[in-house]
N, C-alpha and C. Protein backbone atom coordinates (compact mmCIF):
# COMPACT_ATOMS: atom_id res chain seq x y z
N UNK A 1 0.81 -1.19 0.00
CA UNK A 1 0.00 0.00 0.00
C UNK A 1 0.87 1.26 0.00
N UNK A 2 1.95 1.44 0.99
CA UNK A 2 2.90 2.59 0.94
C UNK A 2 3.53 2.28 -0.50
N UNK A 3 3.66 1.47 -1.18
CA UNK A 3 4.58 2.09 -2.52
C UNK A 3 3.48 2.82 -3.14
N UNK A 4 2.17 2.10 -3.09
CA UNK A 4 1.13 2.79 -4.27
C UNK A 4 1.19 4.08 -4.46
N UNK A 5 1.02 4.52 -2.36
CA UNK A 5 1.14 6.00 -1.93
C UNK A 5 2.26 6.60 -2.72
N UNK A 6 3.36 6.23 -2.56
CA UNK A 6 4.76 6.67 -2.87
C UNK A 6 4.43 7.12 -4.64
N UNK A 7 4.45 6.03 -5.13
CA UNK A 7 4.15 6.20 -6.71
C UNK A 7 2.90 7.15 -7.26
N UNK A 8 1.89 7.60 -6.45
CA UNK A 8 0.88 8.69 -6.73
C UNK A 8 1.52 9.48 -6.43
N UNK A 9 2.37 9.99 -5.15
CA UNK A 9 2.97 11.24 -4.53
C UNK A 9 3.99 11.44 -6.18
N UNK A 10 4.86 10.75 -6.47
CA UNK A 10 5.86 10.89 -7.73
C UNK A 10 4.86 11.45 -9.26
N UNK A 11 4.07 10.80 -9.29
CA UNK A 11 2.96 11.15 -10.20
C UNK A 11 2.34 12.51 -10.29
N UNK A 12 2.14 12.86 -9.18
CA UNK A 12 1.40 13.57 -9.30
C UNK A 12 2.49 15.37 -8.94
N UNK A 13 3.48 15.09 -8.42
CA UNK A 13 4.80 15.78 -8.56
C UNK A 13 5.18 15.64 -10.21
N UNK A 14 5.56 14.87 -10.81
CA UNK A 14 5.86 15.59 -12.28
C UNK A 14 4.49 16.07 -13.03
N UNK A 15 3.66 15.64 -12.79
CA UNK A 15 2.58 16.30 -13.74
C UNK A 15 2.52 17.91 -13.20
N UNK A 16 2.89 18.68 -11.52
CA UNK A 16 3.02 19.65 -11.05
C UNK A 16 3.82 20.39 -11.97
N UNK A 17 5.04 20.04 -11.67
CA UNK A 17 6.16 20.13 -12.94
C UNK A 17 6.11 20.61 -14.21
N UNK A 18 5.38 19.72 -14.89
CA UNK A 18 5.32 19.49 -16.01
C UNK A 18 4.18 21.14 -16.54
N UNK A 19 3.26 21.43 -15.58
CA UNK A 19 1.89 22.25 -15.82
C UNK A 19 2.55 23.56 -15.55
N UNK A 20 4.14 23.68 -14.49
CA UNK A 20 4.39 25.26 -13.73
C UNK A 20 5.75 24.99 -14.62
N UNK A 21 6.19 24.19 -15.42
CA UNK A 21 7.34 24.66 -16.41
C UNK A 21 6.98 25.85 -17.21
N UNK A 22 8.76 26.07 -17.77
CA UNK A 22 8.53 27.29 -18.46
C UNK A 22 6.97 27.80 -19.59
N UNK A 23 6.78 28.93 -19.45
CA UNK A 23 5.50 29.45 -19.85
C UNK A 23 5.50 29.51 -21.61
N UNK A 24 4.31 28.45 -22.10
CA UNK A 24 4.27 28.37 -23.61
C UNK A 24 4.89 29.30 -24.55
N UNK A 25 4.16 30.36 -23.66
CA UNK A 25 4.76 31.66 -24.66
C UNK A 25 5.76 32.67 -24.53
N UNK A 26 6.73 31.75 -23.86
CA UNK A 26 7.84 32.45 -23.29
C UNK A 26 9.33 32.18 -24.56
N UNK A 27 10.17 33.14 -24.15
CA UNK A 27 11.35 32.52 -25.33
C UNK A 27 12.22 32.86 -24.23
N UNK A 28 13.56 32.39 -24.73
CA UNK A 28 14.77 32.74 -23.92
C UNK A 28 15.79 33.32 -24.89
N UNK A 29 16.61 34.59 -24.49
CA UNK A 29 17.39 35.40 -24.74
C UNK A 29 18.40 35.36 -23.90
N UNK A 30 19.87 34.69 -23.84
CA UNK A 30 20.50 34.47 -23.09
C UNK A 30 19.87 34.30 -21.67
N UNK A 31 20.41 35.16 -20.83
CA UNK A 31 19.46 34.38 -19.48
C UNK A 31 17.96 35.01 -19.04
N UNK A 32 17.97 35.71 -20.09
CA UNK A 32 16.47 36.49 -20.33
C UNK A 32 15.27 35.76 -20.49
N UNK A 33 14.31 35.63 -19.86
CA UNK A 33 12.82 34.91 -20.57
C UNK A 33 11.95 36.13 -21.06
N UNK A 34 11.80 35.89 -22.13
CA UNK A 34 10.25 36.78 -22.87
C UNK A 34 9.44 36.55 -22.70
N UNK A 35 8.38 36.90 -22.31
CA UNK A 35 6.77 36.52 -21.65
C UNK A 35 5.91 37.82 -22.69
N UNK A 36 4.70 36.80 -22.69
CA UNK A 36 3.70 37.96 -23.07
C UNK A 36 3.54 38.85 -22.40
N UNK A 37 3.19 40.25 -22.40
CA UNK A 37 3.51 41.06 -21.81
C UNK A 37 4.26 42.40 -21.52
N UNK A 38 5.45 41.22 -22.21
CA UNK A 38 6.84 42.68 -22.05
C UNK A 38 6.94 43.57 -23.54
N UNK A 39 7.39 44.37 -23.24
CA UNK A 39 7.66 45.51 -24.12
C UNK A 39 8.54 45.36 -25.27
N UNK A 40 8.50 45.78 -26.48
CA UNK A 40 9.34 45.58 -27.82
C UNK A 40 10.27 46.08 -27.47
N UNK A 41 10.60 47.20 -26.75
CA UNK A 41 12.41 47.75 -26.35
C UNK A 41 12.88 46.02 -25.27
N UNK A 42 12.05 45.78 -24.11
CA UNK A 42 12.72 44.76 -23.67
C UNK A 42 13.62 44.11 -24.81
N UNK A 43 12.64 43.30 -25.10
CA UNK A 43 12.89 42.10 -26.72
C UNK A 43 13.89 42.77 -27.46
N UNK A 44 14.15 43.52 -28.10
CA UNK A 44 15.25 44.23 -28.45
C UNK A 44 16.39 44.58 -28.00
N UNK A 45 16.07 44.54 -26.60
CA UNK A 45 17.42 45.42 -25.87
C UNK A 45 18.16 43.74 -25.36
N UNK A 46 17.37 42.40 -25.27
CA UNK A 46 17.35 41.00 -24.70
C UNK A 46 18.15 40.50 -25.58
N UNK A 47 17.17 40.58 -26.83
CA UNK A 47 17.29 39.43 -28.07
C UNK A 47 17.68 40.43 -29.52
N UNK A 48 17.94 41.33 -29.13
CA UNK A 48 18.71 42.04 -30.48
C UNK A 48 17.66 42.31 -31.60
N UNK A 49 18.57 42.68 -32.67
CA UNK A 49 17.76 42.73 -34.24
C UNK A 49 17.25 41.59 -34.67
N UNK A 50 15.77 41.04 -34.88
CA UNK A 50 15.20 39.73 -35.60
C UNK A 50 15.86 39.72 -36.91
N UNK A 51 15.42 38.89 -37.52
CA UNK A 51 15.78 38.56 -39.41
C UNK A 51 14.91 38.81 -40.09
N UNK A 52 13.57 39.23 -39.40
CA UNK A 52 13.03 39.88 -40.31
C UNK A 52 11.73 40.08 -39.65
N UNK A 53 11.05 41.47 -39.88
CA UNK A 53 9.83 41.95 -39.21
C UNK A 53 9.02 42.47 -40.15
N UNK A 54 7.11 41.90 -40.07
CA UNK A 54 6.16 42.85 -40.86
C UNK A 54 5.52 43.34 -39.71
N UNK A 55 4.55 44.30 -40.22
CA UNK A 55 3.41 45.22 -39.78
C UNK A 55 2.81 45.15 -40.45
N UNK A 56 1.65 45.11 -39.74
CA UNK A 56 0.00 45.46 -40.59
C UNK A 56 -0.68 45.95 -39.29
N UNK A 57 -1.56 46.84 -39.98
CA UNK A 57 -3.11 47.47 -38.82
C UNK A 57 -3.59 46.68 -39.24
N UNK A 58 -4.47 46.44 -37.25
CA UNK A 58 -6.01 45.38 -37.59
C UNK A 58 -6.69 46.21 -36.88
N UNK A 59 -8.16 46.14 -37.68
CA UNK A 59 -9.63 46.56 -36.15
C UNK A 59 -9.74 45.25 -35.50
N UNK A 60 -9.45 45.98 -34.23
CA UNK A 60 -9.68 44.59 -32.88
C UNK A 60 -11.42 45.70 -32.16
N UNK A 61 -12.44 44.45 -32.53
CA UNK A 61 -13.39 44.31 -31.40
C UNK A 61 -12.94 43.97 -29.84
N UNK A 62 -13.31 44.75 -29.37
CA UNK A 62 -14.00 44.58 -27.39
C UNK A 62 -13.88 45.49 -26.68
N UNK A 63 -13.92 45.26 -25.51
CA UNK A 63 -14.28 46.25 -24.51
C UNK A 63 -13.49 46.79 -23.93
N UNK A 64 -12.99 48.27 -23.50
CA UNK A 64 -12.21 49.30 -23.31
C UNK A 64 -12.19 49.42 -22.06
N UNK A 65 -11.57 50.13 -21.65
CA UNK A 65 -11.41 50.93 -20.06
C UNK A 65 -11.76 52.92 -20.57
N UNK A 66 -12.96 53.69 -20.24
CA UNK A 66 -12.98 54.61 -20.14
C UNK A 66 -13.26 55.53 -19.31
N UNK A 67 -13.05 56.86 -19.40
CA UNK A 67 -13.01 57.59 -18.19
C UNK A 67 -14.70 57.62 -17.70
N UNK A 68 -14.85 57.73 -16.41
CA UNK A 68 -16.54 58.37 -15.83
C UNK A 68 -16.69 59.56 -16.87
N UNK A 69 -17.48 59.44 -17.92
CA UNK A 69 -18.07 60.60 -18.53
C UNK A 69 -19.41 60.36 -18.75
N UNK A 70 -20.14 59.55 -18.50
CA UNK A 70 -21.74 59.47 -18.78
C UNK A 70 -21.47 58.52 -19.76
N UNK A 71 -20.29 57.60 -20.54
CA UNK A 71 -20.71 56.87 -21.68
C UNK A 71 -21.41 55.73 -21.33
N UNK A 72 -22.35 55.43 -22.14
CA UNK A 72 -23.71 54.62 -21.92
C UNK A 72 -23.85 53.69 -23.05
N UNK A 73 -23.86 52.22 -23.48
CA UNK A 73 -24.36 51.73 -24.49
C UNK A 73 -25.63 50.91 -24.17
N UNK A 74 -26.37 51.13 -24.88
CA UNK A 74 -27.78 50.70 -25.35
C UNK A 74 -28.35 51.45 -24.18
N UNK A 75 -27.93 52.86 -23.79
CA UNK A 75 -28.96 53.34 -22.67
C UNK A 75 -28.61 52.71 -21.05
N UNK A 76 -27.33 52.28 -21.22
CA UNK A 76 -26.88 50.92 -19.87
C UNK A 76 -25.53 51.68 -19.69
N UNK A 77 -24.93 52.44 -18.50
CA UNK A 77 -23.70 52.69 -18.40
C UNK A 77 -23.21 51.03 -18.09
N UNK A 78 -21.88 51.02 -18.26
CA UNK A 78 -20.80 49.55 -18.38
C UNK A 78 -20.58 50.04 -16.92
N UNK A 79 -20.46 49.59 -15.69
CA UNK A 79 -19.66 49.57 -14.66
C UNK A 79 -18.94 48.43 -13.89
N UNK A 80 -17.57 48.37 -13.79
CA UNK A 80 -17.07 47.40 -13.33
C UNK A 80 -15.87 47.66 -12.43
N UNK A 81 -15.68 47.36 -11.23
CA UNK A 81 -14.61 47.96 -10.34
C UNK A 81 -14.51 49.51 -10.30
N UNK A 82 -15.91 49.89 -10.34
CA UNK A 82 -15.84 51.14 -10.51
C UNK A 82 -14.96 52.07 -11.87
N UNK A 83 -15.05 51.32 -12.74
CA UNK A 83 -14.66 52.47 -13.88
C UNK A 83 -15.80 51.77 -15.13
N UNK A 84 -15.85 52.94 -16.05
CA UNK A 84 -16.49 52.23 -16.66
C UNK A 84 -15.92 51.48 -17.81
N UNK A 85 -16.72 51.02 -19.21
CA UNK A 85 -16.28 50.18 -20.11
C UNK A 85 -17.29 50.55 -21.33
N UNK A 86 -16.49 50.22 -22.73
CA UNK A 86 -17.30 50.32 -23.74
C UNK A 86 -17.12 49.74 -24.63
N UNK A 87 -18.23 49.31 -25.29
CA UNK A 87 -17.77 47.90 -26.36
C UNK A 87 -17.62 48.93 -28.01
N UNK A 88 -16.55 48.67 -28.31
CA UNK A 88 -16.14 49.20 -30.05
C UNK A 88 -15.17 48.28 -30.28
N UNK A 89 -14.48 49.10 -31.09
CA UNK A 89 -13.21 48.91 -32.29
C UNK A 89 -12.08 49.67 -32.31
N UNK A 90 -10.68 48.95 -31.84
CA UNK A 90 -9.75 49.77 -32.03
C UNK A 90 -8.49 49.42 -32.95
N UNK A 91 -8.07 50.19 -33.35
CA UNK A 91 -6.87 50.03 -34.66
C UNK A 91 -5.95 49.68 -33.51
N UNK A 92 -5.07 48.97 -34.12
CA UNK A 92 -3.56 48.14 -33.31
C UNK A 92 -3.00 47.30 -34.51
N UNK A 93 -1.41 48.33 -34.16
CA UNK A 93 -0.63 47.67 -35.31
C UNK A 93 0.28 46.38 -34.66
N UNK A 94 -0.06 45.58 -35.46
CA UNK A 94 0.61 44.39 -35.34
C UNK A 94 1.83 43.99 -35.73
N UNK A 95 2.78 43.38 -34.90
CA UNK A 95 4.33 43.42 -35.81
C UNK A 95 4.74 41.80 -35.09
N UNK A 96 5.49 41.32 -36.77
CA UNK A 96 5.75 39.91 -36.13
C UNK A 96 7.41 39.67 -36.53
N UNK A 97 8.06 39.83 -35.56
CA UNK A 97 9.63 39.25 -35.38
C UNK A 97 10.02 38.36 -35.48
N UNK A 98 10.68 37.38 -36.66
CA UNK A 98 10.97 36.61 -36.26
C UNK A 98 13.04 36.25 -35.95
N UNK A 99 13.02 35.63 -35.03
CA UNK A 99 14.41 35.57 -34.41
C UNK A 99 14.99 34.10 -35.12
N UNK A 100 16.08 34.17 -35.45
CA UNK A 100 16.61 32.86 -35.79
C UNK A 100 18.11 32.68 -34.87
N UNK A 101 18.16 31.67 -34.11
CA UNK A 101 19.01 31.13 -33.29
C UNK A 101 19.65 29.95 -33.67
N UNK A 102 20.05 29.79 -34.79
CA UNK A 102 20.68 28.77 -35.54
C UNK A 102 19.98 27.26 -35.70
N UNK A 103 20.80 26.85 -36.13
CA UNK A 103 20.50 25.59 -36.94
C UNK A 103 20.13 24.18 -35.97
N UNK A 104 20.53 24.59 -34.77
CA UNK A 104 20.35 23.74 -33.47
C UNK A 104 19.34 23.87 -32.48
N UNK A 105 18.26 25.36 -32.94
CA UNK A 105 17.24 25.74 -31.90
C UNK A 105 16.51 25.91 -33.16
N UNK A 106 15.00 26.08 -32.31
CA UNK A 106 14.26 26.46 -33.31
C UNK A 106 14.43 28.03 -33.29
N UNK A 107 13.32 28.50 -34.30
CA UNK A 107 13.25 29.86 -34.99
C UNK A 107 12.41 29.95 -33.95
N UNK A 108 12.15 31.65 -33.43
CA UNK A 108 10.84 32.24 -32.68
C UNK A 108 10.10 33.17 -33.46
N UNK A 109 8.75 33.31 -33.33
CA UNK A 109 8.11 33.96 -34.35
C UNK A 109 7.45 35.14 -32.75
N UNK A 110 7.78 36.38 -32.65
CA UNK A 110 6.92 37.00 -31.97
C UNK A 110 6.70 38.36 -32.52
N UNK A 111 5.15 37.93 -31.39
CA UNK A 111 4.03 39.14 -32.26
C UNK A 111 3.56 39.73 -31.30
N UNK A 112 3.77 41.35 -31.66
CA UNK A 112 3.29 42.90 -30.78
C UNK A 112 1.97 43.35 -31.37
N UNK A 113 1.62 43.51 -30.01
CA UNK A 113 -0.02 44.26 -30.30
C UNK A 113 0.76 46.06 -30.14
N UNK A 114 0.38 46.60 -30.39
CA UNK A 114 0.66 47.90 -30.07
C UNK A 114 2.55 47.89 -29.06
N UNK A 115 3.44 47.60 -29.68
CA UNK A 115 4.43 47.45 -28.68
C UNK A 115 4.83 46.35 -27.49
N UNK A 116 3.53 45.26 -27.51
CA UNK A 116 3.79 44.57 -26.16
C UNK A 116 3.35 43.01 -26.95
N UNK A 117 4.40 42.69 -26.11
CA UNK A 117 4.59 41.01 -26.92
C UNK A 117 2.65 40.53 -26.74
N UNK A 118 2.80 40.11 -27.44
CA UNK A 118 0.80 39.79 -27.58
C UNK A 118 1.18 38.03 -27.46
N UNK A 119 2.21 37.18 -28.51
CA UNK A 119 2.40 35.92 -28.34
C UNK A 119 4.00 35.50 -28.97
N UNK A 120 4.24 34.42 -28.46
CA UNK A 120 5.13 34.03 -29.22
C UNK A 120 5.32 32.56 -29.66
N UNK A 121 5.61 32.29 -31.02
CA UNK A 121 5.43 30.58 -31.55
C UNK A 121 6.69 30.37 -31.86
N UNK A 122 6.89 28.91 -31.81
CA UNK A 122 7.67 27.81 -32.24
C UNK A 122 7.92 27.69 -33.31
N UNK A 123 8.90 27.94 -34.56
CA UNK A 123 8.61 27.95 -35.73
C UNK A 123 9.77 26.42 -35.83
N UNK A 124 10.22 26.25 -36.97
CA UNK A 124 11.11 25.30 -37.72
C UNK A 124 12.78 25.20 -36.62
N UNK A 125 13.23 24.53 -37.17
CA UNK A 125 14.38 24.72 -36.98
C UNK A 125 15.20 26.04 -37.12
N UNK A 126 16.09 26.67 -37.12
CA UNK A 126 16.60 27.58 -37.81
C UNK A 126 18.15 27.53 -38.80
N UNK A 127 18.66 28.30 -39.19
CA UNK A 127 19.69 27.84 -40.13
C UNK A 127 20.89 28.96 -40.20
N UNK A 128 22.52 28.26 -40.90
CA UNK A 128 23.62 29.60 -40.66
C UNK A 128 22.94 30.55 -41.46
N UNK A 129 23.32 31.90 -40.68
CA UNK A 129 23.16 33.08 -41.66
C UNK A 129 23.73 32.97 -42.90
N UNK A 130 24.90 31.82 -43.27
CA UNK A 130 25.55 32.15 -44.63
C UNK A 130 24.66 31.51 -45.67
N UNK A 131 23.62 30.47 -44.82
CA UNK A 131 22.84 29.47 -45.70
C UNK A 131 22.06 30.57 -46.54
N UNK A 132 21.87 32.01 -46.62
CA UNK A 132 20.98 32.50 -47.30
C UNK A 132 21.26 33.41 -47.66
């Protein structure tokens, strides 16, 4: 009966592990981690010049943070923690970096909402700069 115990306690310790390891959308920059969140100067000032970056504007739907001014939709002020809220559309330029760390790591693909890391993916392998 105590090994069973023993072997659930081990079980259930790496699956802990396994769920509070490093964060999906995190990258590493020497001893730096990138998290969603941080700022495009971070990422830059961390992980240097990418190999290559676009931009595009998108309209992003949802709900805002605005000042107490009477704004009201459908006749309903938004109140929540005491400020209010309003449902529209806002322009946010999008920019996607991608970093290549050679031929032995993969590539990172990250993407800024307005300046702040929004996500970051797993791309391919990556390759020497002379390969291209």
């Amino acid at each position: 009966m105590q090994n069973r115990s023993q072997h659930a306690l081990i079980a259930t310790t790496l699956i802990i592990a396994l769920f509070s390891a490093t964060n999906a959308w995190a990258m590493r920059c020497g001893n730096k981690l990138i998290n969603k969140g941080d700022s495009q100067a971070s990422v830059l000032k961390y992980c240097g010049e990418p190999v290559q970056k676009s931009e595009r504007y998108v309209l992003r739907s949802g709900t805002y943070p605005s000042h107490k001014s009477g704004i009201n939709v459908n006749n309903e002020d938004l109140i929540s923690n005491d400020r209010y809220y309003i449902y529209g559309r806002s322009e946010v330029l999008l920019e996607e970096w991608t970093y290549n760390f050679g031929p032995s790591k993969f590539m990172r693909l990250v993407r800024f909402a307005n300046g702040i890391v929004e996500d970051v993916k797993t791309l391919e392998y990556g390759y020497h700069e002379d390969d291209c």
